[in-house]
N, C-alpha and C. Protein backbone atom coordinates (compact mmCIF):
# COMPACT_ATOMS: atom_id res chain seq x y z
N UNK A 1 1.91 -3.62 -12.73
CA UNK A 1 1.91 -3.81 -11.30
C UNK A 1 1.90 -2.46 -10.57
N UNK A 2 2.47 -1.21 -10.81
CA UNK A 2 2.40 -0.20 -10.55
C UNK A 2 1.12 0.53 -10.31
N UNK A 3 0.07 -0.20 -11.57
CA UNK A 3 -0.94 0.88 -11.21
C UNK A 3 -1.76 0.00 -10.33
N UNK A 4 -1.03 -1.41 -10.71
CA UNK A 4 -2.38 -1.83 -9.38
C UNK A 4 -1.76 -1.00 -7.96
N UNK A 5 -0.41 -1.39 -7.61
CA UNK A 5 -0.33 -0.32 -6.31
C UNK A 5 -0.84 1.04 -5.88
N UNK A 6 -0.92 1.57 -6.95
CA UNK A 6 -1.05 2.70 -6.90
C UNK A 6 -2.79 3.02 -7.05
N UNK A 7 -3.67 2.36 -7.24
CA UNK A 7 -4.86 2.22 -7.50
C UNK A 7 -5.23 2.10 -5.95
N UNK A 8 -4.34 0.35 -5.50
CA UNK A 8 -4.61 0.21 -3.85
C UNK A 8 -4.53 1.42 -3.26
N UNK A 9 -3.44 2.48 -3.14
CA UNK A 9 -3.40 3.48 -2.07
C UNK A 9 -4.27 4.11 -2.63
N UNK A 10 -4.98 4.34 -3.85
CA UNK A 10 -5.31 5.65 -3.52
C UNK A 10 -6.73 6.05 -3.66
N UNK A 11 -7.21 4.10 -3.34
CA UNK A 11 -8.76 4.11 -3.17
C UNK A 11 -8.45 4.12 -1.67
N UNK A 12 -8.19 3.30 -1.08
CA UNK A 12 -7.46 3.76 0.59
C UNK A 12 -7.36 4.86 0.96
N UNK A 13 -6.82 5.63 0.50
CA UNK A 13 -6.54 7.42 0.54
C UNK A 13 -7.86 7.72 0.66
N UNK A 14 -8.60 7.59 -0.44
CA UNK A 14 -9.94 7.93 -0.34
C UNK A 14 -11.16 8.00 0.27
N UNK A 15 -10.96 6.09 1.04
CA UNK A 15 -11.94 5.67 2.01
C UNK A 15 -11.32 6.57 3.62
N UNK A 16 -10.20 6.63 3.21
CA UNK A 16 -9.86 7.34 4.43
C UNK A 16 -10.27 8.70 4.70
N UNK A 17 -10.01 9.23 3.68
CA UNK A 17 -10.91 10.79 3.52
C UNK A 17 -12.01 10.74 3.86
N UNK A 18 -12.78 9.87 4.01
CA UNK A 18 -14.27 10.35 3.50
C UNK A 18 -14.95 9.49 5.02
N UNK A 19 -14.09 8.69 5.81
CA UNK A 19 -13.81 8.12 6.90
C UNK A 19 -13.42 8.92 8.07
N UNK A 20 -12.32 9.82 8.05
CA UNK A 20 -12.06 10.90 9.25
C UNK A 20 -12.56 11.84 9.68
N UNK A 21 -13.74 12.71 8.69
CA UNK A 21 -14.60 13.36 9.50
C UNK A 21 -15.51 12.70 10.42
N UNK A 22 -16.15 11.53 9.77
CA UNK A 22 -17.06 10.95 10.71
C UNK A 22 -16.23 10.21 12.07
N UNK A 23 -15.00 9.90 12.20
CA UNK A 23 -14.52 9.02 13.72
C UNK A 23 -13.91 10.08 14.54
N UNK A 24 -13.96 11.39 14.33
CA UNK A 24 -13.12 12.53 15.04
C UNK A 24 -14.73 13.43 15.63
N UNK A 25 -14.41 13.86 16.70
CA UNK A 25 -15.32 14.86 17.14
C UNK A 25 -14.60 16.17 16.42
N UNK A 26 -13.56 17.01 16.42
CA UNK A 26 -13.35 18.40 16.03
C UNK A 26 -13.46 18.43 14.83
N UNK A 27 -13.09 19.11 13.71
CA UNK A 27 -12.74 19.60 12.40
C UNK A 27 -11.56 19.41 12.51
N UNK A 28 -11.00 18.74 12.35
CA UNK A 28 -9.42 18.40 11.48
C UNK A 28 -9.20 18.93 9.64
N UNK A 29 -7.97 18.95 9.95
CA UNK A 29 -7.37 18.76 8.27
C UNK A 29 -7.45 17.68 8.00
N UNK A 30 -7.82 16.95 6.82
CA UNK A 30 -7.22 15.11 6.84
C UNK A 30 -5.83 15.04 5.77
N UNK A 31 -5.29 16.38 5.51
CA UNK A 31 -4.49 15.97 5.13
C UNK A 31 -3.20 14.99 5.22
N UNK A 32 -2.45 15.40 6.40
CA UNK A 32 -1.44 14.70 7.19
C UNK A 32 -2.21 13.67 7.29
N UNK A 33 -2.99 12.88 8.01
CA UNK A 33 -3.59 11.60 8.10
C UNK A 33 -3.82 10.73 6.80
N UNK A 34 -3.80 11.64 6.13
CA UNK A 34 -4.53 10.94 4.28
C UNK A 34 -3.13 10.56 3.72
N UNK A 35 -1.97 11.51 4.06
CA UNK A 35 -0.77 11.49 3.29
C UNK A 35 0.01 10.14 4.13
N UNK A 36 -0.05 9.70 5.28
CA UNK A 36 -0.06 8.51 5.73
C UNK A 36 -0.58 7.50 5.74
N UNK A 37 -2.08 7.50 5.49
CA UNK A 37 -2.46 6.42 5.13
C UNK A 37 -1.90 6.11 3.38
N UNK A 38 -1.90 6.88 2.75
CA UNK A 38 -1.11 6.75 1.35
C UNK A 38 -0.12 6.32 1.11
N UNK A 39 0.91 5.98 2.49
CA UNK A 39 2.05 6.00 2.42
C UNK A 39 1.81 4.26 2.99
N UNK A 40 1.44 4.19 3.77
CA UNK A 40 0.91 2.94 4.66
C UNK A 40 0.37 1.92 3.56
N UNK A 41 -0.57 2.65 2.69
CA UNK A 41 -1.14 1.67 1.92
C UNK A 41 -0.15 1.23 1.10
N UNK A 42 0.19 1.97 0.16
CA UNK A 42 1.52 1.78 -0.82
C UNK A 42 2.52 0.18 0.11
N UNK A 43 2.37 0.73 0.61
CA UNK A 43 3.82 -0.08 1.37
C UNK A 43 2.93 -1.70 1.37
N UNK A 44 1.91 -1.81 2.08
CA UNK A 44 1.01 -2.68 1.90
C UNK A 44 0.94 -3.25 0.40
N UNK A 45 0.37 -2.28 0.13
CA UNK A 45 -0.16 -3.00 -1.59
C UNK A 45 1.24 -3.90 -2.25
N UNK A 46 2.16 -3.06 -2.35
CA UNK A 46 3.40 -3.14 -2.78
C UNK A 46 4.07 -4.53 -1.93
N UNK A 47 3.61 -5.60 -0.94
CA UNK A 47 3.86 -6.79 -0.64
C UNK A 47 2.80 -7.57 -1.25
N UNK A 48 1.64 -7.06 -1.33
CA UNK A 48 0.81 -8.40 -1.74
C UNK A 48 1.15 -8.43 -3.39
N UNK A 49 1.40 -7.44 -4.11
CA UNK A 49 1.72 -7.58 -5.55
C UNK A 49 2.54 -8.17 -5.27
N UNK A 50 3.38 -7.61 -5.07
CA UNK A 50 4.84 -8.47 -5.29
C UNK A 50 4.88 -10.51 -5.09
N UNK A 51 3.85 -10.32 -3.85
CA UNK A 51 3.53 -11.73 -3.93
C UNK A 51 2.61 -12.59 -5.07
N UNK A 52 1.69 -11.85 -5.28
CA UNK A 52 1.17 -12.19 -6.89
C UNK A 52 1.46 -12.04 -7.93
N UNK A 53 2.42 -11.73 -8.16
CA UNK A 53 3.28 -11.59 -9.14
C UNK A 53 4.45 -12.38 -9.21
N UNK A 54 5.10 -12.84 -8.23
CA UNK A 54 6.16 -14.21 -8.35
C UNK A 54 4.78 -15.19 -8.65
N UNK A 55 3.73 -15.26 -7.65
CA UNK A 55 3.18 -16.50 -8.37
C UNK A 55 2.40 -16.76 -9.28
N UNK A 56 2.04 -15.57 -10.14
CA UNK A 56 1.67 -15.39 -11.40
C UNK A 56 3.20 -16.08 -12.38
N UNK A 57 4.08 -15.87 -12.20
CA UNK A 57 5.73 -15.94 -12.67
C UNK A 57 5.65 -17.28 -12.53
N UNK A 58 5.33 -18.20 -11.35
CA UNK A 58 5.62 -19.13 -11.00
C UNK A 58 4.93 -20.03 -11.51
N UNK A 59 3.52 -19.94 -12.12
CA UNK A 59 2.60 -20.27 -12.67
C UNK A 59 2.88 -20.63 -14.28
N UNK A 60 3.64 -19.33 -14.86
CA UNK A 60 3.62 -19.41 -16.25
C UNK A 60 5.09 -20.54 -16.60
N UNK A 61 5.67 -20.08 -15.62
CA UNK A 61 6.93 -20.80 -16.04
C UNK A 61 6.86 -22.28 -15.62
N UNK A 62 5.80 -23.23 -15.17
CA UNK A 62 5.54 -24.25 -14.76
C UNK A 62 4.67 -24.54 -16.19
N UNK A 63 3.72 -23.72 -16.27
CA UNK A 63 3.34 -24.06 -17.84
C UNK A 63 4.26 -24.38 -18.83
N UNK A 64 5.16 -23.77 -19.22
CA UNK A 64 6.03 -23.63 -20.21
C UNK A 64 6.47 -24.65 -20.30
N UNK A 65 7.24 -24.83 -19.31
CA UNK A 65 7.99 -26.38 -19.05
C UNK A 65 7.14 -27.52 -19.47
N UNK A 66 6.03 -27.60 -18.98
CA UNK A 66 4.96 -28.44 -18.86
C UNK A 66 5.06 -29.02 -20.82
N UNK A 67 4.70 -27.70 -21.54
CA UNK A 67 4.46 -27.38 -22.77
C UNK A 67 5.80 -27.95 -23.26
N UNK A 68 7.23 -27.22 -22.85
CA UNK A 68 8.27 -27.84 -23.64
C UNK A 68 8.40 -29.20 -23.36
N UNK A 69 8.19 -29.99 -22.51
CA UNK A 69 8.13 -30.97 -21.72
C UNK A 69 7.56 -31.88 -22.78
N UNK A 70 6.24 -31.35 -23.17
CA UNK A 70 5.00 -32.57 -24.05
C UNK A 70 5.65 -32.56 -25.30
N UNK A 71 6.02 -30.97 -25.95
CA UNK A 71 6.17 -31.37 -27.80
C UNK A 71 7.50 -31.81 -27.71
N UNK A 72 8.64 -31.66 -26.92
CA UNK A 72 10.03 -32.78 -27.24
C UNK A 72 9.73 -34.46 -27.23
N UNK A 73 9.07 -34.63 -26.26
CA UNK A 73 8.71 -36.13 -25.93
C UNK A 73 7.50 -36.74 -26.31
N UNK A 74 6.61 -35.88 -27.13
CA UNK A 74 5.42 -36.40 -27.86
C UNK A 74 4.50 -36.62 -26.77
N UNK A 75 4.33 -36.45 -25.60
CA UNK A 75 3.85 -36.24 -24.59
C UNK A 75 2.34 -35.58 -24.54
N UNK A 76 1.13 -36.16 -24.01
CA UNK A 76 0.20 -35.47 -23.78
C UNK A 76 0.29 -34.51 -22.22
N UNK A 77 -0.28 -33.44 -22.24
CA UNK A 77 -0.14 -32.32 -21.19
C UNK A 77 -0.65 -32.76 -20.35
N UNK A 78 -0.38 -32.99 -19.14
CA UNK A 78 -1.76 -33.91 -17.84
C UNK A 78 -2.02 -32.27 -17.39
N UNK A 79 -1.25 -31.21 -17.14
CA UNK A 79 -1.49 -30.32 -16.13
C UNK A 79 -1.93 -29.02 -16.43
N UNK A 80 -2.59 -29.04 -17.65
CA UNK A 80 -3.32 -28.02 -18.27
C UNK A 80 -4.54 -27.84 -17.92
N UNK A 81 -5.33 -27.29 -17.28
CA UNK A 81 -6.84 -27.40 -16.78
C UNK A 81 -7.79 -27.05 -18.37
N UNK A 82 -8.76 -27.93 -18.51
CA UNK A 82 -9.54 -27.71 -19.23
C UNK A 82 -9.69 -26.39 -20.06
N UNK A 83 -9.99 -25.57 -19.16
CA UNK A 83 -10.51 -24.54 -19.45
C UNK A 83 -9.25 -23.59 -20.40
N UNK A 84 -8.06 -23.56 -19.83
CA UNK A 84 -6.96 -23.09 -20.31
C UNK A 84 -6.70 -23.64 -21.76
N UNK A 85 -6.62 -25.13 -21.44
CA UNK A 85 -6.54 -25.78 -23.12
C UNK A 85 -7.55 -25.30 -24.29
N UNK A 86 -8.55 -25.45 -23.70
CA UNK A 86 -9.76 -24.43 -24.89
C UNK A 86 -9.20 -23.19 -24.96
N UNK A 87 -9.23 -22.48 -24.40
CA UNK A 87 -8.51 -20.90 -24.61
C UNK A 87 -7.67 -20.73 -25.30
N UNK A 88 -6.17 -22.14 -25.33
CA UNK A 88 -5.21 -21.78 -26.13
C UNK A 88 -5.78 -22.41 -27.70
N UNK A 89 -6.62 -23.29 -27.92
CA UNK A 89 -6.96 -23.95 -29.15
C UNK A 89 -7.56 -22.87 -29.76
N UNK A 90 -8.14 -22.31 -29.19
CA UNK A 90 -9.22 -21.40 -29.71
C UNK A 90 -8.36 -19.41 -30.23
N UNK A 91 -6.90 -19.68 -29.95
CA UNK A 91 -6.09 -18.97 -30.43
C UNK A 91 -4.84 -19.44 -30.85
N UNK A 92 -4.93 -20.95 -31.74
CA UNK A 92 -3.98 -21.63 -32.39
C UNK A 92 -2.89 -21.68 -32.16
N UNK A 93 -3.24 -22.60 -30.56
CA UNK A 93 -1.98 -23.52 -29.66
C UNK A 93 -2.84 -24.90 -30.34
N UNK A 94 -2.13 -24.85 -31.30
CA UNK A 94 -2.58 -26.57 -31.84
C UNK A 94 -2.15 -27.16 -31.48
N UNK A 95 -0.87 -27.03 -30.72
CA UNK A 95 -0.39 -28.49 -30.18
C UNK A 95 -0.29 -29.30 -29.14
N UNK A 96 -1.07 -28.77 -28.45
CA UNK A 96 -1.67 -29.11 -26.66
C UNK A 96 -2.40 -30.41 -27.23
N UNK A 97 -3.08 -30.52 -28.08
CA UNK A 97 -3.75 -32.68 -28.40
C UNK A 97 -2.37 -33.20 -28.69
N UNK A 98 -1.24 -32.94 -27.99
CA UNK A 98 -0.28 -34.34 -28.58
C UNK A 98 -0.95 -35.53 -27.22
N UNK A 99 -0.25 -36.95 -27.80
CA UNK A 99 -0.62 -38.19 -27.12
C UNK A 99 0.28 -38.36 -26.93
N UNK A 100 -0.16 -39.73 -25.78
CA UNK A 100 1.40 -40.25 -25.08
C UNK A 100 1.26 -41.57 -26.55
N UNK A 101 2.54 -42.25 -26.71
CA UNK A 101 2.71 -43.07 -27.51
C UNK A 101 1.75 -44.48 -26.40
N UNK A 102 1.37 -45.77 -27.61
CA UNK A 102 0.44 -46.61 -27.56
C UNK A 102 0.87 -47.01 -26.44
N UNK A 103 1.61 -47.43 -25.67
CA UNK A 103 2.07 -48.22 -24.69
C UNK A 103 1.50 -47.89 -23.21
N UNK A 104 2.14 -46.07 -23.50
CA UNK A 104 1.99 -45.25 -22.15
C UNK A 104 3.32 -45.22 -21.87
N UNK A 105 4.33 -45.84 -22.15
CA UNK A 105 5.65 -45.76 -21.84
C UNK A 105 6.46 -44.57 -22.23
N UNK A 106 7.65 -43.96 -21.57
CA UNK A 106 8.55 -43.19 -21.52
C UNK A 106 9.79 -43.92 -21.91
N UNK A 107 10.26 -44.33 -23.17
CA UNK A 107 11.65 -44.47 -23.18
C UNK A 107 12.65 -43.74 -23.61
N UNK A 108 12.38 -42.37 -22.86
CA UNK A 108 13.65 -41.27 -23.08
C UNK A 108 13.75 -40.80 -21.84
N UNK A 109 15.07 -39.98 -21.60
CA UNK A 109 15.31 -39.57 -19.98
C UNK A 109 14.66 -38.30 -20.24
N UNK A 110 13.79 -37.73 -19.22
CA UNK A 110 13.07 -36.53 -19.84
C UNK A 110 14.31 -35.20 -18.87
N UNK A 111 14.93 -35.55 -18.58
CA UNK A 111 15.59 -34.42 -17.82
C UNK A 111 17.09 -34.23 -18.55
N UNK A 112 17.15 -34.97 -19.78
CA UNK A 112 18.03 -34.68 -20.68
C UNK A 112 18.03 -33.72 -21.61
């Protein structure tokens, strides 16, 4: 997560550099301006990770459950998207084909 932040500011930094000669009439330094926008960006970047990253978190740990959920109760996975289930078969998560038993019925408390 770090280097994505740090990637954000300091392509930012960059567009900014290469941005302040052309919106200024004099010759400036862009330093001071560059070292703020660096600082600006960071601060930026550093909320939207943070937000993709709980819901990256939030994501896996809904899987999991999902997963411990099916092999205690013999349970087929409803909330696995296609594409994910191939991915894990295809690196021997064999056990994503469990079935629900013949009925379709649940006779266990699943929150036990």
């Amino acid at each position: 997560m770090f280097l994505a932040k740090f990637f954000i500011a300091i392509s930012t930094t960059l567009i900014g550099y290469y941005l302040i000669p052309s919106m200024t009439q004099i010759s400036i330094d862009p330093t001071l301006p560059c070292v703020v926008i660096f600082f600006f960006a960071y601060f930026v970047a550093c909320k939207f990770i943070s937000i993709f990253d709980t819901s990256a978190n939030t994501i896996l740990q809904c899987y999991l459950f999902d997963l411990d959920l099916a092999k205690q109760h013999n349970l087929e996975m409803r909330h696995v998207p296609a594409t994910l289930q191939k991915f894990l078969n295809m690196h021997g998560e064999a056990s994503l084909n469990l079935k629900v038993d013949p009925k379709g019925e649940i006779n266990q408390n699943l929150m036990a």
